[in-house]
N, C-alpha and C. Protein backbone atom coordinates (compact mmCIF):
# COMPACT_ATOMS: atom_id res chain seq x y z
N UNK A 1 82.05 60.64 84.81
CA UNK A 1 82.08 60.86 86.25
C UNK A 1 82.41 62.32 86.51
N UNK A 2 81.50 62.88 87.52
CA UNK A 2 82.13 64.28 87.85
C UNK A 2 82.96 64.60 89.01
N UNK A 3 84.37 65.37 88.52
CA UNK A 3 85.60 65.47 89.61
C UNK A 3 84.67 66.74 90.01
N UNK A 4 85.50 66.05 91.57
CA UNK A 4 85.05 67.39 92.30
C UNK A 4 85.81 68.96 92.23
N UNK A 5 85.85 69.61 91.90
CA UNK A 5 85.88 70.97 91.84
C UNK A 5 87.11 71.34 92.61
N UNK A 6 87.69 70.92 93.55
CA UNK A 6 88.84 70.82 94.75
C UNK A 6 89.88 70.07 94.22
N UNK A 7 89.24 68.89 92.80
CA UNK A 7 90.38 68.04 93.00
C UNK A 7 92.12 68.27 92.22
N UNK A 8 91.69 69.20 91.44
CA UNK A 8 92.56 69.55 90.74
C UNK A 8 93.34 70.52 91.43
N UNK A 9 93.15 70.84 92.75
CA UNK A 9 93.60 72.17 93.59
C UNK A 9 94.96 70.63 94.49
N UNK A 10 94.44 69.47 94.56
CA UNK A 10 94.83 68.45 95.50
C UNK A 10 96.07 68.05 95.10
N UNK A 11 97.23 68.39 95.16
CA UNK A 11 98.63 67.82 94.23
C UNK A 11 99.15 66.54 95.19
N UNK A 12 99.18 65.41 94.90
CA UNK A 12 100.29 64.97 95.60
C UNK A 12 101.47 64.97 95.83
N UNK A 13 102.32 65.58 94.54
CA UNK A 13 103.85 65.79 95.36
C UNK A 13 104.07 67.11 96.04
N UNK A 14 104.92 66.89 96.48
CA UNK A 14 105.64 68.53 97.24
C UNK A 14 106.06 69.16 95.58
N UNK A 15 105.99 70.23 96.19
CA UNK A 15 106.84 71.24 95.84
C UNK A 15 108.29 70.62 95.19
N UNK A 16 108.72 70.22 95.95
CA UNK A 16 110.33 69.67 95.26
C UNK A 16 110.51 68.75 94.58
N UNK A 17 109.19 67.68 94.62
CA UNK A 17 109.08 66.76 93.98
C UNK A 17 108.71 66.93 92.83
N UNK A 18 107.67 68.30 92.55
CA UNK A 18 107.46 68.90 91.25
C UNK A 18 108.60 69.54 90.15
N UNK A 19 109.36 69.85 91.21
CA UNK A 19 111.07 70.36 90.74
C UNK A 19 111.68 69.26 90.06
N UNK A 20 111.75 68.13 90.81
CA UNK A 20 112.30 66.89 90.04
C UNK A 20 112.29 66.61 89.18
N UNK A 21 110.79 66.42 89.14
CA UNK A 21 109.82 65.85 88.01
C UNK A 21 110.49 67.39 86.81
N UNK A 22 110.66 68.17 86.96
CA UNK A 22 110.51 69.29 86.12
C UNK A 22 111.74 69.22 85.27
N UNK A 23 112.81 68.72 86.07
CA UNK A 23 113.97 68.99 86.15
C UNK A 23 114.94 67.45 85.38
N UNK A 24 113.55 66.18 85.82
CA UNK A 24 113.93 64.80 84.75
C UNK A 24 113.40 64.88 83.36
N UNK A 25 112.69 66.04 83.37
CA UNK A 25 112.06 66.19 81.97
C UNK A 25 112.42 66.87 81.05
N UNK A 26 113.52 67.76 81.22
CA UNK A 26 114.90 68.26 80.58
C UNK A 26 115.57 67.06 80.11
N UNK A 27 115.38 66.98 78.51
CA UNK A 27 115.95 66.05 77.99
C UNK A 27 117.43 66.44 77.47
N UNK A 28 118.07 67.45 77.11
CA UNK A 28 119.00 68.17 76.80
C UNK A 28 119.79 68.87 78.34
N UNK A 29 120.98 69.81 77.59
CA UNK A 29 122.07 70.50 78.44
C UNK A 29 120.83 71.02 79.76
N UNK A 30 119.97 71.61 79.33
CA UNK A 30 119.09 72.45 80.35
C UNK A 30 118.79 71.79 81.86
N UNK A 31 118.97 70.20 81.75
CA UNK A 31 118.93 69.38 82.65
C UNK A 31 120.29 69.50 83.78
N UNK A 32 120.85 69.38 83.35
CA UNK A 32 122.25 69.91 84.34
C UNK A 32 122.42 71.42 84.63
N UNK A 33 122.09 72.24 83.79
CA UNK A 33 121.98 73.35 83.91
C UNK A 33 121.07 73.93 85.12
N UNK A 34 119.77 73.11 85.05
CA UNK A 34 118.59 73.70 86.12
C UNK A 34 119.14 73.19 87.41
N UNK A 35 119.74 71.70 87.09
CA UNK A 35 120.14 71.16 88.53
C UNK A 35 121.04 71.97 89.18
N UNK A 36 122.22 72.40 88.49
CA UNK A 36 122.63 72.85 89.26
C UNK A 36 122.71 74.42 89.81
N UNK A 37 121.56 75.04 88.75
CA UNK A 37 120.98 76.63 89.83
C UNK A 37 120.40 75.97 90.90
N UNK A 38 119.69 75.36 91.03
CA UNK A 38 119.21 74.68 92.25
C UNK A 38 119.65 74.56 93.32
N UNK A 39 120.86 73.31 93.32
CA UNK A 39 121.44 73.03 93.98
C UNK A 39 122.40 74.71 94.33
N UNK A 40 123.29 75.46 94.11
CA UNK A 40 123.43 76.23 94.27
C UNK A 40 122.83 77.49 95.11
N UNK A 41 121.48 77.66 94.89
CA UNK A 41 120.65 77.91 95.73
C UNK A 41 120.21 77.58 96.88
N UNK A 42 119.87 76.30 97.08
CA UNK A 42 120.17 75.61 98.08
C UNK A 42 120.68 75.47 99.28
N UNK A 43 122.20 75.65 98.60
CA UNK A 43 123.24 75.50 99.30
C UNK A 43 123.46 76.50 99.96
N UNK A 44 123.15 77.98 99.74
CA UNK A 44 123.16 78.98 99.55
C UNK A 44 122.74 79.27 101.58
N UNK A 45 121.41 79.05 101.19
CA UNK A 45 120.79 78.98 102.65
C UNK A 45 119.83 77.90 103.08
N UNK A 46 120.25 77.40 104.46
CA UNK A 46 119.71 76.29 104.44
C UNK A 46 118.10 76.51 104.90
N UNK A 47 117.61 77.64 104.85
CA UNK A 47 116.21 77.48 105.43
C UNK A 47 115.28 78.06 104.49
N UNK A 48 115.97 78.29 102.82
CA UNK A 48 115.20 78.66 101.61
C UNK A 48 113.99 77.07 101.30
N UNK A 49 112.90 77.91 100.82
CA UNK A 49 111.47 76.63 100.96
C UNK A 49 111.61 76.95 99.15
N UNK A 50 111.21 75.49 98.80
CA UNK A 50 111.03 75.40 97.40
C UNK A 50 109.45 75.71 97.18
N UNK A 51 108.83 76.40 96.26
CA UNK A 51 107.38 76.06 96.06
C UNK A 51 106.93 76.05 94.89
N UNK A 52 106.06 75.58 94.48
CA UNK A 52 105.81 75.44 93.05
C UNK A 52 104.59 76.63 92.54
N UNK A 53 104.67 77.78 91.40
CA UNK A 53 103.89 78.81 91.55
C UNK A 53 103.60 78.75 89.82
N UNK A 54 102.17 79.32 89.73
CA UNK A 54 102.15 79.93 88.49
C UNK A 54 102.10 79.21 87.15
N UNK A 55 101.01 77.63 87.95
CA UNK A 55 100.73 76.69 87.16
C UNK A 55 102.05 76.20 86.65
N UNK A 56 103.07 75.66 87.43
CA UNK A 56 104.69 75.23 86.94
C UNK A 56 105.72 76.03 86.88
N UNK A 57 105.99 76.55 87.70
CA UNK A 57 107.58 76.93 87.73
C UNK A 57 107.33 77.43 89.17
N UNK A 58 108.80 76.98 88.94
CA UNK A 58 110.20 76.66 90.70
C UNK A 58 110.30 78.10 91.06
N UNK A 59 110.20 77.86 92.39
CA UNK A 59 110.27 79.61 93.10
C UNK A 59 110.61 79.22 94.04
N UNK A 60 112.18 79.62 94.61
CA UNK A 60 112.57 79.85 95.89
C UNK A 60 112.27 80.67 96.85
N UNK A 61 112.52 80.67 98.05
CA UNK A 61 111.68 81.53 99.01
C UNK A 61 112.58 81.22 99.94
N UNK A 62 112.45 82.86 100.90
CA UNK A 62 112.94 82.73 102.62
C UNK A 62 112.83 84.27 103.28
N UNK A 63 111.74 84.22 103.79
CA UNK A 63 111.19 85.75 103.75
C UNK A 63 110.44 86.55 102.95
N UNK A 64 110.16 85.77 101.69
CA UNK A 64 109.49 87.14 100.79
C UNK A 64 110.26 85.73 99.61
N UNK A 65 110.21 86.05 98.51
CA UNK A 65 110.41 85.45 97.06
C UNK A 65 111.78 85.87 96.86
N UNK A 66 112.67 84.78 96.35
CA UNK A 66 113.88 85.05 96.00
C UNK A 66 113.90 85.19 94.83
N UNK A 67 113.84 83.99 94.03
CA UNK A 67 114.09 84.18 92.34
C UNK A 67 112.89 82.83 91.94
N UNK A 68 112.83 82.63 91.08
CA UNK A 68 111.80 81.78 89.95
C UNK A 68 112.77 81.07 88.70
N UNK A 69 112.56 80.00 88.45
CA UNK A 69 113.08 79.62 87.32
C UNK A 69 112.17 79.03 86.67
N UNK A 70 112.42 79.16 85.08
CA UNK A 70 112.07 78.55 83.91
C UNK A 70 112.99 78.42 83.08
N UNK A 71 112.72 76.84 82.47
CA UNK A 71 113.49 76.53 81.00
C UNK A 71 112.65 76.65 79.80
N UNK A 72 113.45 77.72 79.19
CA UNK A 72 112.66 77.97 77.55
C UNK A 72 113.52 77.24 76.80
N UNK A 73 113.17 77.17 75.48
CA UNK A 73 113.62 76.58 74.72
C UNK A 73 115.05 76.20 74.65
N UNK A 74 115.64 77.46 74.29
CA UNK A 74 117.55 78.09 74.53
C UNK A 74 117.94 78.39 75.65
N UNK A 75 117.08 78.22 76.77
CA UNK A 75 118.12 78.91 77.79
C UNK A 75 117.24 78.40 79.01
N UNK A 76 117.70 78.78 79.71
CA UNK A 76 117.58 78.66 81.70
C UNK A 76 117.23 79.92 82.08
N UNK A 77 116.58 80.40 82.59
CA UNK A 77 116.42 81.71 82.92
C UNK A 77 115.88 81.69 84.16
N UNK A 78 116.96 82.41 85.35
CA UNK A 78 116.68 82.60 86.34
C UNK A 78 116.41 83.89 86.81
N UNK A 79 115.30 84.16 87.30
CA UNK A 79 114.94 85.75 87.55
C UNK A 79 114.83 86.26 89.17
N UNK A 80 115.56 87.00 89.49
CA UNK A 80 115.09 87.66 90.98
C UNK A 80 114.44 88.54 91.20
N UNK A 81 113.49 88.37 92.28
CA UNK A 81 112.31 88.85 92.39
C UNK A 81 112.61 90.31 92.89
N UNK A 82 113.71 91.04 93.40
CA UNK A 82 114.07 92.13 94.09
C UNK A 82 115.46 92.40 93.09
N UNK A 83 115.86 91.90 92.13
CA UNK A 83 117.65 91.83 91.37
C UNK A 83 117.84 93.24 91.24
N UNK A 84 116.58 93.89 91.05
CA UNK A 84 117.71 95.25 90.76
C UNK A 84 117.81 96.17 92.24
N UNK A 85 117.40 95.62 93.40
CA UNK A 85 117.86 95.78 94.63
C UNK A 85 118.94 95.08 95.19
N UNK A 86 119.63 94.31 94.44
CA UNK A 86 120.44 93.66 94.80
C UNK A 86 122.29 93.72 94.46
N UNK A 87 123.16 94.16 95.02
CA UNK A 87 124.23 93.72 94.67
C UNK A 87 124.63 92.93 93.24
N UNK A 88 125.33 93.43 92.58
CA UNK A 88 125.73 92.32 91.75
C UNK A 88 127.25 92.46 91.05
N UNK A 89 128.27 92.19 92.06
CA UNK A 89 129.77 92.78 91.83
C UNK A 89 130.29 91.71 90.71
N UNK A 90 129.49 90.64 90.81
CA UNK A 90 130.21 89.17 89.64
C UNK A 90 129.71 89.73 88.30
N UNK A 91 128.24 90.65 88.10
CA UNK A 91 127.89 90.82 86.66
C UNK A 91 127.56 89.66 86.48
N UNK A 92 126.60 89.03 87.13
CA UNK A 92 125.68 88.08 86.64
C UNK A 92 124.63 88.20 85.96
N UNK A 93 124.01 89.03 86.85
CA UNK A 93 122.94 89.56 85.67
C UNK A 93 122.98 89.85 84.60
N UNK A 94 122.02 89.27 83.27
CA UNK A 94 122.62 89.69 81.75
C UNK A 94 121.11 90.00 81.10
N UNK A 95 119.90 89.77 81.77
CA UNK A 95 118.92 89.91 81.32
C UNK A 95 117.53 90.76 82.16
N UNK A 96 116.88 91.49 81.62
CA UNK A 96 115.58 92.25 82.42
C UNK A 96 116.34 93.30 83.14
N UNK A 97 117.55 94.24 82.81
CA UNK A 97 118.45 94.88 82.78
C UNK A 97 117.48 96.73 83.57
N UNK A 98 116.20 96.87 82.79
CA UNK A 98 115.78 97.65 82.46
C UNK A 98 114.90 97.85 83.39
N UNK A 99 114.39 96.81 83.77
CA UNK A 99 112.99 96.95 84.73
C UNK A 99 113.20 97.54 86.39
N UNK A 100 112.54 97.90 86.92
CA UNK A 100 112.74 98.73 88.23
C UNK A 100 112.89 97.57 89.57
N UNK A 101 112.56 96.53 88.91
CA UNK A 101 112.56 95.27 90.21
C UNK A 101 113.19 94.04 90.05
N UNK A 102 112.99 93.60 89.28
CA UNK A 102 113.52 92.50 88.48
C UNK A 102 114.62 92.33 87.67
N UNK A 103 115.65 91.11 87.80
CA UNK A 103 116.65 91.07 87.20
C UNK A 103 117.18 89.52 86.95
N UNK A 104 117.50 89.22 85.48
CA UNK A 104 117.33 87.97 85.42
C UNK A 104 118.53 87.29 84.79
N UNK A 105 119.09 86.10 85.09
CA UNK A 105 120.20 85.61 84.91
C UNK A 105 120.01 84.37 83.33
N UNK A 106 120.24 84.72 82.43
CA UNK A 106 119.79 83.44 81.15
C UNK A 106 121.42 82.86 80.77
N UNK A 107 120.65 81.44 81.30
CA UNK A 107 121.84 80.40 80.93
C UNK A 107 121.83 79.88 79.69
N UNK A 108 123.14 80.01 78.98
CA UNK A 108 122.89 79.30 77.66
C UNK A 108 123.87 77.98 77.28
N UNK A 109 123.18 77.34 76.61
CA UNK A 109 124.46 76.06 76.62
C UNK A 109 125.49 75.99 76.47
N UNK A 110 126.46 75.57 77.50
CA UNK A 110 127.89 75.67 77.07
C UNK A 110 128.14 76.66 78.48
N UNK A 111 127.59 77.73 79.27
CA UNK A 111 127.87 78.39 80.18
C UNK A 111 127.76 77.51 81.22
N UNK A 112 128.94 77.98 81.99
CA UNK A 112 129.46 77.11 83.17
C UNK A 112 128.68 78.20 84.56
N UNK A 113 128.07 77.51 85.30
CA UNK A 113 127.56 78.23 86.54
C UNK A 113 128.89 78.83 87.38
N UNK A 114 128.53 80.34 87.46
CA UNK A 114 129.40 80.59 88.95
C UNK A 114 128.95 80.69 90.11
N UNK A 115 129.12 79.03 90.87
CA UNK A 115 128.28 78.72 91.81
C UNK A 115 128.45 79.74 93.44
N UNK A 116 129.92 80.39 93.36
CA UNK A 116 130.23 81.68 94.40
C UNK A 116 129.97 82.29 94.27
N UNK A 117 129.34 82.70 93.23
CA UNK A 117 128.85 83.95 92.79
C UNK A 117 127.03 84.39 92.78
N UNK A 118 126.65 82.99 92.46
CA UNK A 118 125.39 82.31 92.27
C UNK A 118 124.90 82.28 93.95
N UNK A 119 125.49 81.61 94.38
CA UNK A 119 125.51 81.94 96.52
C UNK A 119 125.15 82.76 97.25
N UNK A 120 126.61 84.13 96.45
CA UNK A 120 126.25 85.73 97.04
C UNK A 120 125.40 86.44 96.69
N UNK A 121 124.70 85.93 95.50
CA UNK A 121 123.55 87.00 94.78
C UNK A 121 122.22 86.24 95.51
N UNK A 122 121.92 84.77 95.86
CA UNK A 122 121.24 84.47 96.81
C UNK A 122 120.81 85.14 97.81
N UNK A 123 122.36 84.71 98.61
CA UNK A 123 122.02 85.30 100.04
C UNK A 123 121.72 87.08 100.43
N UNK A 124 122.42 87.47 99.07
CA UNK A 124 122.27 89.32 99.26
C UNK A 124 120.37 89.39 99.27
N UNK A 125 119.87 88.00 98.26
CA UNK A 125 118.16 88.24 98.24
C UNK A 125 117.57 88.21 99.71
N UNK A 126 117.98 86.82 100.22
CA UNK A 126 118.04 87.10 101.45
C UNK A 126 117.94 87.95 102.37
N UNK A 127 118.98 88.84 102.30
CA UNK A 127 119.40 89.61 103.72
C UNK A 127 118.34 90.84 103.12
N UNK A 128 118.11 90.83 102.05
CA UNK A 128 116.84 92.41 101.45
C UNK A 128 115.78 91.95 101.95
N UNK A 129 115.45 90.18 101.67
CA UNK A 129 113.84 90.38 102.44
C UNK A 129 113.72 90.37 103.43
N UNK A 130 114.69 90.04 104.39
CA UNK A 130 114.73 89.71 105.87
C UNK A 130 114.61 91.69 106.35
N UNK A 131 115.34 92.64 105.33
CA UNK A 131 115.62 93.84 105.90
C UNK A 131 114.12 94.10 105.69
N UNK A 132 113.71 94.07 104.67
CA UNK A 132 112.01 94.65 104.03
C UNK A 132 111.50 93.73 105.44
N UNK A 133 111.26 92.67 105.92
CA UNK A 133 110.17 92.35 106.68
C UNK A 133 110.91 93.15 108.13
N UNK A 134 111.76 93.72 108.35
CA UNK A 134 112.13 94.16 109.66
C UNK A 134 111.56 96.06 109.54
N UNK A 135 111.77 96.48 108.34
CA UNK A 135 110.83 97.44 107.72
C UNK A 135 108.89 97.71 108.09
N UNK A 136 108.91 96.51 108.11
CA UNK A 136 107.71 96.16 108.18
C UNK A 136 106.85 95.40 109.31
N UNK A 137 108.18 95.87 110.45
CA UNK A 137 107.38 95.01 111.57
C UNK A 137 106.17 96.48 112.32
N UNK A 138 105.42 95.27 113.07
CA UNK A 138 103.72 95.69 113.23
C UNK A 138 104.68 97.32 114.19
N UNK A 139 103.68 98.29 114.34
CA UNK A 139 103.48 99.68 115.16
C UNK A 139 104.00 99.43 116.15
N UNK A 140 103.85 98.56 117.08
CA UNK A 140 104.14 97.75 118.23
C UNK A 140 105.94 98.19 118.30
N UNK A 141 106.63 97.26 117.55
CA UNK A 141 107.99 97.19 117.66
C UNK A 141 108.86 98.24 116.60
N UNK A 142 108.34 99.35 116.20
CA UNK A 142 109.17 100.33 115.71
C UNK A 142 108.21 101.75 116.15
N UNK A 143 109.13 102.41 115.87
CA UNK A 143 108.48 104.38 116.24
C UNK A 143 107.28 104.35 115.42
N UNK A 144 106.16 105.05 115.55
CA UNK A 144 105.44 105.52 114.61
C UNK A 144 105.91 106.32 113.81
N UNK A 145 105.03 106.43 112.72
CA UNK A 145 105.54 107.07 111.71
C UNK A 145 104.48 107.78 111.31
N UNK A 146 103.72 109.27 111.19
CA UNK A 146 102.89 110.22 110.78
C UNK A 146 102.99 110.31 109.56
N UNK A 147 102.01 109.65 108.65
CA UNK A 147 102.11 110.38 107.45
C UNK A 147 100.72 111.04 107.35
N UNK A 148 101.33 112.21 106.19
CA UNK A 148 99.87 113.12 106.09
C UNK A 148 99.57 112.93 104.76
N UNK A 149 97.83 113.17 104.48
CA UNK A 149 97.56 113.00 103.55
C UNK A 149 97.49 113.99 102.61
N UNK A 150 98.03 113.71 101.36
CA UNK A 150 97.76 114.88 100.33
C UNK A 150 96.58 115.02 99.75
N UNK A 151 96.31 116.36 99.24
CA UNK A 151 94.82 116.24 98.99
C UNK A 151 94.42 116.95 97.51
């Protein structure tokens, strides 16, 4: 029989339901571990959208992309999409140290979440994309701005 071409584009669960599913299939520590970056996140702000990106993996959102998670083998690895624009007075960050945008948090078994800490590095994503889209509002509602071209 031939599927139609669309159908594989057609998901029936949400987004969060794909999280679930992602998240019951952690047979080991990584299962409590993912749950509770999640939940943490979450909690964080209540108007962050879960979506599912990149053929399987969890990406929070609220304004622009917060962070992404994947479970590898050894670890949890949570990455923010703006981290090295971001605050980070707890020293959470322990991974992607180097890169100009990105900054990524790897959980390893046996590490206990710091869920206050986990919150403020959220919401600091937050308040950057909310600043970047206020950056970015249309000609209309900010001064113009002349730039010249180099040649």
């Amino acid at each position: 029989m031939k599927q139609d071409q669309n159908s594989r584009h057609k998901d029936p669960m949400n987004p969060s339901e794909r999280i679930d599913q992602l998240i019951a299939g952690l047979t080991d520590w990584r299962r409590k571990t993912f749950a509770g970056i999640r939940k943490s996140i979450l909690e964080a702000d209540r108007e962050i959208i879960e979506e599912w990106k990149w053929m399987g993996s969890p990406v929070w959102s609220h304004d622009g992309m917060i962070a992404v998670a994947n479970a590898h083998k050894g670890k949890v690895k949570l990455t923010f999409a703006h981290g090295a624009r971001l605050p980070d007075p707890d020293k959470l960050f322990n991974a992607g140290l180097e890169g100009n945008a990105r900054r990524a948090i790897d959980f390893f078994e046996g590490d206990k979440i710091n869920e206050r800490a986990l919150k403020n590095l959220v919401r600091a994503a937050v308040d950057y994309n909310q600043l970047r889209l206020k950056k970015k509002a249309p000609a209309g509602t900010r001064a113009k701005v002349h730039k010249s071209k180099k040649t």
